[in-house]
Every structure is written in structure tokens, then in C-alpha cells.
Protein backbone atom coordinates (compact mmCIF):
# COMPACT_ATOMS: atom_id res chain seq x y z
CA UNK A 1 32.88 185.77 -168.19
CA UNK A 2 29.75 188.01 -167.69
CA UNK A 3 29.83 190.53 -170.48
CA UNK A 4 30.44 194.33 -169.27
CA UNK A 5 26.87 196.21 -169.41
CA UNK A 6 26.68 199.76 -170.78
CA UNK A 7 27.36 202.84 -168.03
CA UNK A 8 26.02 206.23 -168.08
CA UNK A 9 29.63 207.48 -167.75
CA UNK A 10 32.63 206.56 -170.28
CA UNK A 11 34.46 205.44 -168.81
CA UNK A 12 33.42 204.86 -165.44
CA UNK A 13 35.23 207.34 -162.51
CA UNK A 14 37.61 205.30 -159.80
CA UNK A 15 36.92 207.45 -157.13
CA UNK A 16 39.82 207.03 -154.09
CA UNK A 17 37.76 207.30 -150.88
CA UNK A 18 39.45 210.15 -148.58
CA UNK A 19 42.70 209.74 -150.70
CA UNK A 20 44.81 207.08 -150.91
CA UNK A 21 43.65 206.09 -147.28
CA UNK A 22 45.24 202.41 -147.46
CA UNK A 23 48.08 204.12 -148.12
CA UNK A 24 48.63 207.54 -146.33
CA UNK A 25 46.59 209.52 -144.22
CA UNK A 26 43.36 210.18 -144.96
CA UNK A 27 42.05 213.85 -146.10
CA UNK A 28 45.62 215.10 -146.90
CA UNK A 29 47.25 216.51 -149.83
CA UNK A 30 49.86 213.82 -149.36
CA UNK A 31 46.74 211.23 -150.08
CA UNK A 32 44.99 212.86 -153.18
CA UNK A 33 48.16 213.62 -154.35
CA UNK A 34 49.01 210.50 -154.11
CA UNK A 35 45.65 209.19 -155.51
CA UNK A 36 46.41 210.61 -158.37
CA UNK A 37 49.60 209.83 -158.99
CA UNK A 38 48.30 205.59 -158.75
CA UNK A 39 45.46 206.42 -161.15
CA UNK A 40 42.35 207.49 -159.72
CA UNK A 41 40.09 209.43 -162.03
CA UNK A 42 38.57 211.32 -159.00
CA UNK A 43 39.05 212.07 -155.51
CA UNK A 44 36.51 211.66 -152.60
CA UNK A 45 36.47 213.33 -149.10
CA UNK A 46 33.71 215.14 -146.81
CA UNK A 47 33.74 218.81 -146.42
CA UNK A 48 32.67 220.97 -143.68
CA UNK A 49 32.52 224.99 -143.51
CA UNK A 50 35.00 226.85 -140.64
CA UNK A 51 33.54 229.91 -138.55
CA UNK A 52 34.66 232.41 -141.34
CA UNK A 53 33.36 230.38 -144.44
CA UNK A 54 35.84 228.37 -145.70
CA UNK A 55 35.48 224.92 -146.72
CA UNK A 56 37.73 222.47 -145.55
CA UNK A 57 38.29 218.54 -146.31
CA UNK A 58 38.28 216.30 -143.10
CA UNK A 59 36.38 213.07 -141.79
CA UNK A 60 35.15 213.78 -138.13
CA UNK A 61 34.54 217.48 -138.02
CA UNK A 62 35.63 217.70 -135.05
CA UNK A 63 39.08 219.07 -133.61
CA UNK A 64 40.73 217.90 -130.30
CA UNK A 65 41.43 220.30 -127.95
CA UNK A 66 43.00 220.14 -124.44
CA UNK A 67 42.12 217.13 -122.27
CA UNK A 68 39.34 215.19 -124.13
CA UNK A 69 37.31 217.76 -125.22
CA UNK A 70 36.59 218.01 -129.15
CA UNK A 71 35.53 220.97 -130.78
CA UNK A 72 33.47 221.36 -134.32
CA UNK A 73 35.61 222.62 -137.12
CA UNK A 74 32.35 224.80 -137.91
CA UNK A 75 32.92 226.60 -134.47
CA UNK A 76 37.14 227.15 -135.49
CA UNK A 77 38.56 229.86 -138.19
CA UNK A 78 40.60 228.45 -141.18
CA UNK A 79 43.47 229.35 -139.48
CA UNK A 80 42.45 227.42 -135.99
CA UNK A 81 42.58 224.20 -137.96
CA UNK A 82 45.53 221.59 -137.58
CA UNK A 83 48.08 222.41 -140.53
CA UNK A 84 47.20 218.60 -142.23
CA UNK A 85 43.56 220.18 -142.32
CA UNK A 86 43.21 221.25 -146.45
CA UNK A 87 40.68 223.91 -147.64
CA UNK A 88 39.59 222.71 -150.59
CA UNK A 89 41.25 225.61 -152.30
CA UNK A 90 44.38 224.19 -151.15
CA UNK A 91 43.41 220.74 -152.90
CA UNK A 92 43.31 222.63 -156.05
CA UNK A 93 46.27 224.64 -155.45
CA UNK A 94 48.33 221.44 -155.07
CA UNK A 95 46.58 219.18 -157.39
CA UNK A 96 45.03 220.96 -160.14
CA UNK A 97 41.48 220.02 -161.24
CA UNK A 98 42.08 217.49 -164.28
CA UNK A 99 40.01 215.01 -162.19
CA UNK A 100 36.59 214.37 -161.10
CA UNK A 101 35.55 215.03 -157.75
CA UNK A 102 32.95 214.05 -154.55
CA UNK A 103 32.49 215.78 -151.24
CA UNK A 104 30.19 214.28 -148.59
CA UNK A 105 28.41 217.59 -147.84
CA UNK A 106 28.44 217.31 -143.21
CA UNK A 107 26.77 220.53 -142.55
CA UNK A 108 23.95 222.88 -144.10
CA UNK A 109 26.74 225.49 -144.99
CA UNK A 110 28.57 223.15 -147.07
CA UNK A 111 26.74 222.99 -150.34
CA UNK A 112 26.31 226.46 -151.27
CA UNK A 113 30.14 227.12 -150.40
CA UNK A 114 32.09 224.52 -152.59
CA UNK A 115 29.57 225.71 -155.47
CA UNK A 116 31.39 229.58 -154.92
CA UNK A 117 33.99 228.30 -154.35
CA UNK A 118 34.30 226.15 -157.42
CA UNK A 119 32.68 228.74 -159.39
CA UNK A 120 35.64 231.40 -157.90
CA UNK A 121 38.24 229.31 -158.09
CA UNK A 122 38.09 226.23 -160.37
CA UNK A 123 35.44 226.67 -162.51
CA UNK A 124 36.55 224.05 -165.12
CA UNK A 125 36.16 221.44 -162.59
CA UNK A 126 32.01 222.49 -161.78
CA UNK A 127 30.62 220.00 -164.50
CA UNK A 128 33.11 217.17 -162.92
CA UNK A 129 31.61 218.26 -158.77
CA UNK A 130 29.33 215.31 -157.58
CA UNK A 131 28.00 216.89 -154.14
CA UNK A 132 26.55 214.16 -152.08
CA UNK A 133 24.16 214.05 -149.34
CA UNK A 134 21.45 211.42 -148.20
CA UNK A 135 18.74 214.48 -147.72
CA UNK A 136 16.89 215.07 -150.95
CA UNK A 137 15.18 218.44 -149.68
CA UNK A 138 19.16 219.72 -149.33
CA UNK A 139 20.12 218.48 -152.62
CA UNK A 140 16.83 220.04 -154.47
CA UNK A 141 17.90 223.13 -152.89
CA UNK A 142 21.04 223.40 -154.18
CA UNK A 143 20.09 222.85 -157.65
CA UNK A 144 18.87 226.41 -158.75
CA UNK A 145 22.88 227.66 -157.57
CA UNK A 146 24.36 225.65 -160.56
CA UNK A 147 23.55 223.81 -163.40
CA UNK A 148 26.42 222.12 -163.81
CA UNK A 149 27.67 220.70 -160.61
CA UNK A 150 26.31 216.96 -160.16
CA UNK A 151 23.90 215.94 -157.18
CA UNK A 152 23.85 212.94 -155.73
CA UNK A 153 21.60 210.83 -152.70
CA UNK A 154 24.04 208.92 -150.89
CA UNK A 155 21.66 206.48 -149.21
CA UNK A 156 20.62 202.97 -148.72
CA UNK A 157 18.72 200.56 -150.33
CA UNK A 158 16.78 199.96 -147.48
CA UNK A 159 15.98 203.46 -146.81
CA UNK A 160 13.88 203.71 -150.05
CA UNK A 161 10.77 203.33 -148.52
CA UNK A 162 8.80 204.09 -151.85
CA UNK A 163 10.66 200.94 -153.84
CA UNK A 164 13.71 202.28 -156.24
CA UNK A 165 12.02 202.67 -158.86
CA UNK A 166 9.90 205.57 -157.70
CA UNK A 167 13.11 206.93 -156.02
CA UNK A 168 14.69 207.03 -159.48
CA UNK A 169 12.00 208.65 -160.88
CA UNK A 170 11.91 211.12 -157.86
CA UNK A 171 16.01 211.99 -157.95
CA UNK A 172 14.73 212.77 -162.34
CA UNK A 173 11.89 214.84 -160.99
CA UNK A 174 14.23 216.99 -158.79
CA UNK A 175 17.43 217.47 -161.00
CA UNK A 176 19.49 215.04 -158.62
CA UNK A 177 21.55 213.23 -161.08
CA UNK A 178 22.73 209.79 -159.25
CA UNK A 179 22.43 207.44 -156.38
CA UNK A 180 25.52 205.86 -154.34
CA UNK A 181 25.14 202.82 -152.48
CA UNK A 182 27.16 200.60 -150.91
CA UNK A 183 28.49 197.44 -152.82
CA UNK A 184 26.07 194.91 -151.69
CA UNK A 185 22.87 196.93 -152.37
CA UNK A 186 23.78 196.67 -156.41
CA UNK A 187 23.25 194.26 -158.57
CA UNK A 188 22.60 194.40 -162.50
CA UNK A 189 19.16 195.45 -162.79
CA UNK A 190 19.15 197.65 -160.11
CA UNK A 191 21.74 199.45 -161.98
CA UNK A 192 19.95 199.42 -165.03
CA UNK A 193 16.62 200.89 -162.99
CA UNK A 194 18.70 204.18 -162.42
CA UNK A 195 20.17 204.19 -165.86
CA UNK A 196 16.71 204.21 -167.54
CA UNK A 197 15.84 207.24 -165.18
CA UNK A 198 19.14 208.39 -166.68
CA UNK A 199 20.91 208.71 -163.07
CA UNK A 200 24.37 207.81 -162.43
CA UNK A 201 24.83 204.69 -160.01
CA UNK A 202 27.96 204.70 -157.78
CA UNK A 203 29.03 202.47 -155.64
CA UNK A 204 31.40 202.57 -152.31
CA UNK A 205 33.38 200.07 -149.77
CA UNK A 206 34.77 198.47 -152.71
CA UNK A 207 38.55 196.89 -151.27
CA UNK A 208 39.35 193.93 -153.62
CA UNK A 209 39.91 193.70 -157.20
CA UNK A 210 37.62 190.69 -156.60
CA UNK A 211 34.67 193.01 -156.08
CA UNK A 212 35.53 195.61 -158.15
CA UNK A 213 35.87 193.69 -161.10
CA UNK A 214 32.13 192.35 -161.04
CA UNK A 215 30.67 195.70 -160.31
CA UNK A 216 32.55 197.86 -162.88
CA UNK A 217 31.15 194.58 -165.31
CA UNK A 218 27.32 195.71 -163.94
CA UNK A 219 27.40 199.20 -165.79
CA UNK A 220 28.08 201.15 -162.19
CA UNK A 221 29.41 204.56 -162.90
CA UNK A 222 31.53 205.11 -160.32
CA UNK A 223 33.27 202.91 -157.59
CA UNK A 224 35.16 204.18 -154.29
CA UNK A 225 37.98 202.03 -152.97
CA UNK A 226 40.81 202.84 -150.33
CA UNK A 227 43.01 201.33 -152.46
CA UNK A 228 43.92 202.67 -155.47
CA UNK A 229 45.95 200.29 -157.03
CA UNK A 230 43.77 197.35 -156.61
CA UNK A 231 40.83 199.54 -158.06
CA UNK A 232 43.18 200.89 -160.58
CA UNK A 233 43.89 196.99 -161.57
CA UNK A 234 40.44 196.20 -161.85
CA UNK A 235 39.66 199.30 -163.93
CA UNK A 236 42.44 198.32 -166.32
CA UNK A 237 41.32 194.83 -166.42
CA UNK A 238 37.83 195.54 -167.09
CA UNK A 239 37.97 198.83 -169.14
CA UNK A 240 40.99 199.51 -170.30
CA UNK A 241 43.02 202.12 -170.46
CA UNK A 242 42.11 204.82 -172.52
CA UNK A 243 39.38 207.50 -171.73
CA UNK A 244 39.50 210.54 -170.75
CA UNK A 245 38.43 212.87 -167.73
């Protein structure tokens, strides 16, 4: 068996994409509570920012209303929203902040809102905030607000018109601290291009302990799965259990 390679982060983070979302509904308390309660290290969702500046975990952004019409949750208040809608201050409410935790930012408003709102309400959890976006000019600009939250280009290999390498060097350049790709974009030394740039690697659409295993043996950082027991498996398998938040 293929010895595990060094990560950036010790131990890696077993992010559970949207929640549990194999196993509940996705973007609810009910699913990062029950994330947490199967082992994931962090939670993962996408946040978007209501008419009176709240920020609020859901997938679509969009609310049904009436007869097939859909509305944006940016054009709704807080309370507009349907009741299984969280703000992310209700996410902390419920579970705490003794994990690590990524938000697909889905509008311009989004970034500089979870960074006051971490920094008003859970400011223990800023240094464990990976915000996430495939624009690098939003990222950079979000940078000067904190110095702690992480940044991170959620893109695709193929998108890296200037070759990865210069990409790395370009996400060190800006203060953006990682890449996340999906599974089958990674392999070894990819992984260990970023980590000489010192930048996280993450990696997502990971669904069977079969693929988990190798990647988490490649030196990724962080892995997203909808199912948190399988990735929970694999982590114990390959890692161990001890470690830490």
C-alpha cells in the first residue's frame, strides 16, 4: 500500500458537503447536526445574504413562490425565508463552533457578511472559516477584512489557463490560502505543487471509501463527501483517530 504523503493540515478536515446530505436534508440544522454527531471535522454549505443583511445557508438561492415562480433569497427578509432556511447564526446557535467550516460564497454580499458576522458572533471559529469562491479578484478583496479567515479558489483544473503552477504561485501572491478541485483533477504531484506554494489542496465529490482512501493517502487537506460515515471510515482507516480541531 502507497505510503500516506505529508498534508499541510494535521490532520486533514472531513468536510460533510451541505450536511449529512445522504442522510437528511441538505442545508439544515438537522444535517450539520447530524454531521457532527457521525464525525465530520467541518461542515460545508453555500451562503447567500437576505434583503436586510443576514446570511443564510441554502443551495439554490432561490425561494418558490405561488405557481412556478421562484424568487432570490437576496430579494426576501430573514424572516420571508422557509423556517428549514438557517442563518448562519442559527448554525452556531445550535451547533457550537468546535469545527471547521466552508461556505460557497453565491453573491457579492456574501463575503464581507460571514466575516462580521463571524467576527460578532463566533469569533473563535474565524481562523477555522475557509470562504470559497472561483473569482480570485473577490477573494483578493476580501483579504484586507481579516487575517485570519481562510480563502480559497474553488475552480477547475482546466480553467487554469496559466498551468498550476503559476496559479499556485498567484493564489501565494494574493493571500488566497488553497485550491479545491474536484476528485479527478488530483493526483500526487499536483498536490504537492500547491503544498510547495504552501496552499491547502481540497478536494470534493468524494462518495466511496474507495476514493477517499487514495486521496486522503495523496497529502489532500481536505475532502467533501455526502456521506459521512463512509468518509469518516476512510479517515479512520487512513489517519487515525486522534487530532484535534
Amino acid at each position: 500500500m502507497q505510503q500516506r504523503l505529508p498534508s499541510l493540515l494535521d490532520p486533514p478536515i472531513t468536510f460533510a458537503h451541505r450536511g449529512a446530505k445522504a442522510l437528511a436534508p441538505d442545508n439544515t440544522i438537522e444535517a450539520f447536526t447530524l454531521a457532527l454527531k457521525l464525525g465530520a471535522s467541518g461542515l460545508e454549505s453555500d451562503v447567500w445574504v437576505t434583503s436586510d443583511g443576514v446570511a443564510v445557508l441554502d443551495h439554490d438561492g432561490e425561494i418558490k413562490s405561488g405557481f412556478l415562480r421562484k424568487v432570490p433569497i437576496g430579494a426576501l427578509r430573514r424572516d420571508e425565508l422557509p423556517a428549514h432556511i438557517p442563518a448562519l447564526t442559527e448554525l452556531f446557535d445550535t451547533c457550537g463552533t468546535g469545527y471547521h467550516l466552508s461556505l460557497d460564497l453565491k453573491d457579492d454580499l456574501a463575503g464581507p457578511v460571514v466575516i462580521r458576522t463571524i467576527r460578532e458572533r463566533a469569533p473563535e471559529l474565524a481562523s477555522r472559516t475557509w470562504l470559497c469562491d472561483h473569482d480570485l479578484a473577490t477573494l483578493a478583496a476580501l483579504r484586507p477584512l481579516d487575517d485570519d479567515v481562510k480563502l480559497v479558489n474553488s475552480t477547475k483544473l482546466s480553467r487554469m489557463d496559466e498551468g498550476p503552477e503559476r496559479r499556485a504561485a498567484r493564489l501565494a501572491e494574493l493571500g488566497i490560502d488553497g485550491v479545491n478541485l474536484r476528485r479527478s483533477d488530483w493526483n500526487g504531484g499536483l498536490v504537492a505543487l500547491f503544498h510547495r506554494f504552501e496552499r491547502t489542496a481540497f478536494a470534493w465529490d468524494l462518495q466511496h471509501e474507495h476514493l477517499l482512501r487514495p486521496m486522503l493517502r495523496m497529502g489532500i487537506d481536505a475532502v467533501y463527501s455526502d456521506y459521512v460515515d463512509r468518509m469518516t471510515s476512510a479517515f479512520q482507516a487512513e489517519i487515525g483517530s486522534g487530532g484535534a480541531v
